[in-house]
N, C-alpha and C. Protein backbone atom coordinates (compact mmCIF):
# COMPACT_ATOMS: atom_id res chain seq x y z
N UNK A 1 -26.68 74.40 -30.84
CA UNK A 1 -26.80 73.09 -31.46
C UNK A 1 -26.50 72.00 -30.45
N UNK A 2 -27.12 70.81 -30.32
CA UNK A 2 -26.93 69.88 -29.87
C UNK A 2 -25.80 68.75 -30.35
N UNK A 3 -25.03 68.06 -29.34
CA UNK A 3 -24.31 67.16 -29.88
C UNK A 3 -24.93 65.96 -31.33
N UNK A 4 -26.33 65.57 -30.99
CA UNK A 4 -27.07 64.61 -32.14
C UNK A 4 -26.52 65.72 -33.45
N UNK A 5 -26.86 66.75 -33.79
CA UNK A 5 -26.42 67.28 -35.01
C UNK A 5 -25.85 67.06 -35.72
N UNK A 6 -24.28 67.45 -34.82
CA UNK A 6 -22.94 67.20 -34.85
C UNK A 6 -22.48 65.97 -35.47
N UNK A 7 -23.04 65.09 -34.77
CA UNK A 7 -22.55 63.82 -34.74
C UNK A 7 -23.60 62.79 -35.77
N UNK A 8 -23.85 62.35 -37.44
CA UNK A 8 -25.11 62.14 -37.75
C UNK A 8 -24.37 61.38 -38.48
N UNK A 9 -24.41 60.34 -38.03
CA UNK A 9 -23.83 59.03 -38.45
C UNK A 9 -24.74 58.02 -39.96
N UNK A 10 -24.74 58.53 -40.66
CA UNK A 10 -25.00 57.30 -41.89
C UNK A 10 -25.44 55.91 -41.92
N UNK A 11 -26.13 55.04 -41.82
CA UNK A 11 -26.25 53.41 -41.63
C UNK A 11 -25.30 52.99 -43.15
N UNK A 12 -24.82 52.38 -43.11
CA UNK A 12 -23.61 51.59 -44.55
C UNK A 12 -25.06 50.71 -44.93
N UNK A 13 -24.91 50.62 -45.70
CA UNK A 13 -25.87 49.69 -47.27
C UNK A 13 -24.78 48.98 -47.84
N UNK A 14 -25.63 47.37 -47.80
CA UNK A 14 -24.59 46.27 -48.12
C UNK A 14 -24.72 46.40 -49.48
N UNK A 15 -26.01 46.63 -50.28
CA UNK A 15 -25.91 46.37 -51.66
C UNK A 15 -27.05 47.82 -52.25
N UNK A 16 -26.13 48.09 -53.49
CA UNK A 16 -26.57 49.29 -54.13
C UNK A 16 -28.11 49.27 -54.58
N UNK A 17 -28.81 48.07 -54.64
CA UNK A 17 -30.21 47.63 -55.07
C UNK A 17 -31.04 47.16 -53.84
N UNK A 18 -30.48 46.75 -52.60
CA UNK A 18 -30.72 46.31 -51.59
C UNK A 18 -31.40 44.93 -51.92
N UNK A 19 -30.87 44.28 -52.41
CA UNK A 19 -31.43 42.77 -52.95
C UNK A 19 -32.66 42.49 -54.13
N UNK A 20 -32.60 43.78 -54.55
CA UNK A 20 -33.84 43.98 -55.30
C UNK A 20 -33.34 44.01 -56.77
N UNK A 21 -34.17 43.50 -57.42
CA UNK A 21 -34.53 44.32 -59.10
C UNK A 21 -35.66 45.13 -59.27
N UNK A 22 -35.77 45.61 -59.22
CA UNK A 22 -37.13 46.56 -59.09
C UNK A 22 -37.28 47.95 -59.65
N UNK A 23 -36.26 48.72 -60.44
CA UNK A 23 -35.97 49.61 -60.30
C UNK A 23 -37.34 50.17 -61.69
N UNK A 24 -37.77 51.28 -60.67
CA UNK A 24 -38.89 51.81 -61.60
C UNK A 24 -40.33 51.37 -61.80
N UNK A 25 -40.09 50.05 -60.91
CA UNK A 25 -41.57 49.40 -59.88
C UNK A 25 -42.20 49.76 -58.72
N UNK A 26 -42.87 50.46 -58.42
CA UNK A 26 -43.06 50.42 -57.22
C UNK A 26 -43.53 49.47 -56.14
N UNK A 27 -44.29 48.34 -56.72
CA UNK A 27 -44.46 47.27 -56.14
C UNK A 27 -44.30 45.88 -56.98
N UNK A 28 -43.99 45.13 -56.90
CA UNK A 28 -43.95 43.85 -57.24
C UNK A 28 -44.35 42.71 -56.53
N UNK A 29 -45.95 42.42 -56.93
CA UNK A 29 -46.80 41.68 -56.27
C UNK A 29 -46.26 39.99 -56.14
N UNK A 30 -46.33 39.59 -57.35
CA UNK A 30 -45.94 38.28 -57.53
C UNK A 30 -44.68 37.72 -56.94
N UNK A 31 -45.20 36.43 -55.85
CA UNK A 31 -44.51 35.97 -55.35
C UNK A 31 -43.81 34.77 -56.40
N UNK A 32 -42.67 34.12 -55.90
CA UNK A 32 -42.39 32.90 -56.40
C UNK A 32 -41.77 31.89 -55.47
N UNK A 33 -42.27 30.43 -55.78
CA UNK A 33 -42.41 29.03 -54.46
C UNK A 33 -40.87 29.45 -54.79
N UNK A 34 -39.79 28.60 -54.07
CA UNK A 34 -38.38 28.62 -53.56
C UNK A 34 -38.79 26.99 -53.58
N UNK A 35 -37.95 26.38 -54.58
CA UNK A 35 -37.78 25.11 -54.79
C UNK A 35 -37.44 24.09 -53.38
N UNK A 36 -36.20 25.02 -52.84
CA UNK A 36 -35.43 24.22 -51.94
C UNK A 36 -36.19 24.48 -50.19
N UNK A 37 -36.45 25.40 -49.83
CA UNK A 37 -37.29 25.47 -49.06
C UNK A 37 -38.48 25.69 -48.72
N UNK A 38 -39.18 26.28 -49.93
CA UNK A 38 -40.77 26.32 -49.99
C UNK A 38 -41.11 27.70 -49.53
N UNK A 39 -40.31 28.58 -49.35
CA UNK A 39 -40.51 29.93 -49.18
C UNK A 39 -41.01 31.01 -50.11
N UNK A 40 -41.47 32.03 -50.27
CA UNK A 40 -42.44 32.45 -51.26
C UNK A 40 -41.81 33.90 -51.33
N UNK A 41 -40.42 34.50 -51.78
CA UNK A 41 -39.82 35.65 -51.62
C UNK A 41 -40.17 36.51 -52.94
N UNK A 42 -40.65 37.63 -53.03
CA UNK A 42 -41.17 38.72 -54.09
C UNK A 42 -40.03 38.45 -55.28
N UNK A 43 -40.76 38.11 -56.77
CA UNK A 43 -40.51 38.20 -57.80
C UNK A 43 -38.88 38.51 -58.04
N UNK A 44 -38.69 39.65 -58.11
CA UNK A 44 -37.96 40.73 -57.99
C UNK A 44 -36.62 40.52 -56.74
N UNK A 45 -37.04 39.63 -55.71
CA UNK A 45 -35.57 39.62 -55.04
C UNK A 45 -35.40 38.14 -55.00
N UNK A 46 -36.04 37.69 -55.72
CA UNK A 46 -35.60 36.03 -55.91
C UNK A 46 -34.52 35.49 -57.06
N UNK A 47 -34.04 34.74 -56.22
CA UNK A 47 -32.41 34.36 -57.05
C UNK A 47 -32.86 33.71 -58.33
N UNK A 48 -32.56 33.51 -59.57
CA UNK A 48 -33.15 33.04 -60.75
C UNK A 48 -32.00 32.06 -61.10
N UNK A 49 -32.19 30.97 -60.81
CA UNK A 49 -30.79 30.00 -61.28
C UNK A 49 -31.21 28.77 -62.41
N UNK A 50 -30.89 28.59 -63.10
CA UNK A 50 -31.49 27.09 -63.98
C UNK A 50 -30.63 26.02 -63.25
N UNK A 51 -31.65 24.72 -62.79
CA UNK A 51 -30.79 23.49 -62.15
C UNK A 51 -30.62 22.56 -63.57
N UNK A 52 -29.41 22.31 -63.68
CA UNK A 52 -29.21 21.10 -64.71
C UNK A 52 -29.06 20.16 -64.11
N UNK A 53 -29.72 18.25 -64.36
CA UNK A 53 -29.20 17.88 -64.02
C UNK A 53 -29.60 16.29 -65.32
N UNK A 54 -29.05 15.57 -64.94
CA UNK A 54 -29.42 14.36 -66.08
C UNK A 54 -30.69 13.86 -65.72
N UNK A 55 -31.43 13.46 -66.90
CA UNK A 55 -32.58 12.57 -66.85
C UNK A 55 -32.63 11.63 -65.94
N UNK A 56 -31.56 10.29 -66.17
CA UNK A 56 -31.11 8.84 -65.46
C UNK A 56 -30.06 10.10 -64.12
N UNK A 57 -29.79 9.03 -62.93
CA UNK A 57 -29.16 8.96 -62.15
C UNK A 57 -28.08 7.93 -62.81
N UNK A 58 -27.04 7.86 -62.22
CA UNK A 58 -25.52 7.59 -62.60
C UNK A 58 -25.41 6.01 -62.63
N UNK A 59 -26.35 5.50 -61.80
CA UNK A 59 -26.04 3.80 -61.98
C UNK A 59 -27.61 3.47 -63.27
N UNK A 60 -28.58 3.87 -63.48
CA UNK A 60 -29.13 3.99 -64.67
C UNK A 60 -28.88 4.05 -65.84
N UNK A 61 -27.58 5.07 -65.52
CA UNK A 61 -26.47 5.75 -66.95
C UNK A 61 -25.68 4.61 -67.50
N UNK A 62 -24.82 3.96 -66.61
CA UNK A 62 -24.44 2.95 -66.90
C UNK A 62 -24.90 1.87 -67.22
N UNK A 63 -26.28 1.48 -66.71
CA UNK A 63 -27.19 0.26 -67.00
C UNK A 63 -27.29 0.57 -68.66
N UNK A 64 -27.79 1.75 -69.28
CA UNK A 64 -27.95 2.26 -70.41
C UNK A 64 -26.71 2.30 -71.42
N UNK A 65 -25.52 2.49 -71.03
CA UNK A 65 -24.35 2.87 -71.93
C UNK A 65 -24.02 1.39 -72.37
N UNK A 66 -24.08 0.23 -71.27
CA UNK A 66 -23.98 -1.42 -71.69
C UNK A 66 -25.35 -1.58 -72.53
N UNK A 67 -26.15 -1.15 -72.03
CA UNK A 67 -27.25 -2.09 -73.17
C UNK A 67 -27.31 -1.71 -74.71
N UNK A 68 -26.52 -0.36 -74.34
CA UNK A 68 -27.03 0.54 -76.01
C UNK A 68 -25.82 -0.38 -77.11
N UNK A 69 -26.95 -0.01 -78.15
CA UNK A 69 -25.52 -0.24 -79.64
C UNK A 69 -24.97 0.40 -79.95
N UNK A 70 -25.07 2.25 -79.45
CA UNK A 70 -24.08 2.82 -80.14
C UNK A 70 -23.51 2.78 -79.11
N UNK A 71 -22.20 3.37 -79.83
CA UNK A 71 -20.81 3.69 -78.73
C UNK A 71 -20.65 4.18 -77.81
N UNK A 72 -21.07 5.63 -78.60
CA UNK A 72 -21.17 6.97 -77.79
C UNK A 72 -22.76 7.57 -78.21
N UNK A 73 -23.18 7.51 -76.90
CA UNK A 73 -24.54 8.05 -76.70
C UNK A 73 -24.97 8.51 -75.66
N UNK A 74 -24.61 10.06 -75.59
CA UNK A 74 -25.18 11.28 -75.02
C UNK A 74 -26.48 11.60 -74.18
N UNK A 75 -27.03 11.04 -73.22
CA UNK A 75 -28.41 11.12 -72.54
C UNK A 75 -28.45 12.85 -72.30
N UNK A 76 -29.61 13.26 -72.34
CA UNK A 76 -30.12 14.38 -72.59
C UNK A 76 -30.58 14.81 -71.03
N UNK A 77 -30.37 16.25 -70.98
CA UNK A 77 -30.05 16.31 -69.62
C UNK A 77 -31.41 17.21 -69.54
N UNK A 78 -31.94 17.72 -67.73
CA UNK A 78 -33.31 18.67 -67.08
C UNK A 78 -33.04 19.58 -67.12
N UNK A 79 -33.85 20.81 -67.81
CA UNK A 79 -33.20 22.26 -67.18
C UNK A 79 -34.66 22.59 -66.69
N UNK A 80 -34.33 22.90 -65.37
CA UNK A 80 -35.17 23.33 -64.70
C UNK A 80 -35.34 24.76 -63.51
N UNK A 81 -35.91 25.68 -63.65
CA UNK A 81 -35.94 27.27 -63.81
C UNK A 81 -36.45 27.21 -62.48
């Protein structure tokens, strides 16, 4: 036997899925755009986050909370996938 035998070292795996959802796919065609950089990473290993954020920007908000008659009035916020 040769020392390589002997010696058969394993590579470590950072993650049990390897960044994937995929399990029981063999391919997963469909790409999806990446909002923030425009990158196009497979379905399946793309991060899925909802961005909330308000309709108005914060000096809008306030232009709105003085003009309104009610008191308390709630602006309705973006969810965006």
């Amino acid at each position: 036997k040769s020392l390589d035998d002997l010696f058969v070292v394993k590579m470590t795996v950072k993650r049990r899925n390897h960044g994937r959802n995929r399990k029981g796919r063999g391919h997963v065609g469909t790409q999806v755009v990446c909002d923030g950089c425009g990158c196009k990473p497979p379905k399946d290993k793309a991060i899925k986050r909802f961005q909330v954020r308000n309709i108005v920007d914060n000096s809008s908000m306030r232009d709105i909370r003085d003009a309104s008659a009610y008191e308390v009035y709630t602006v309705q916020k973006m969810y965006m996938k």
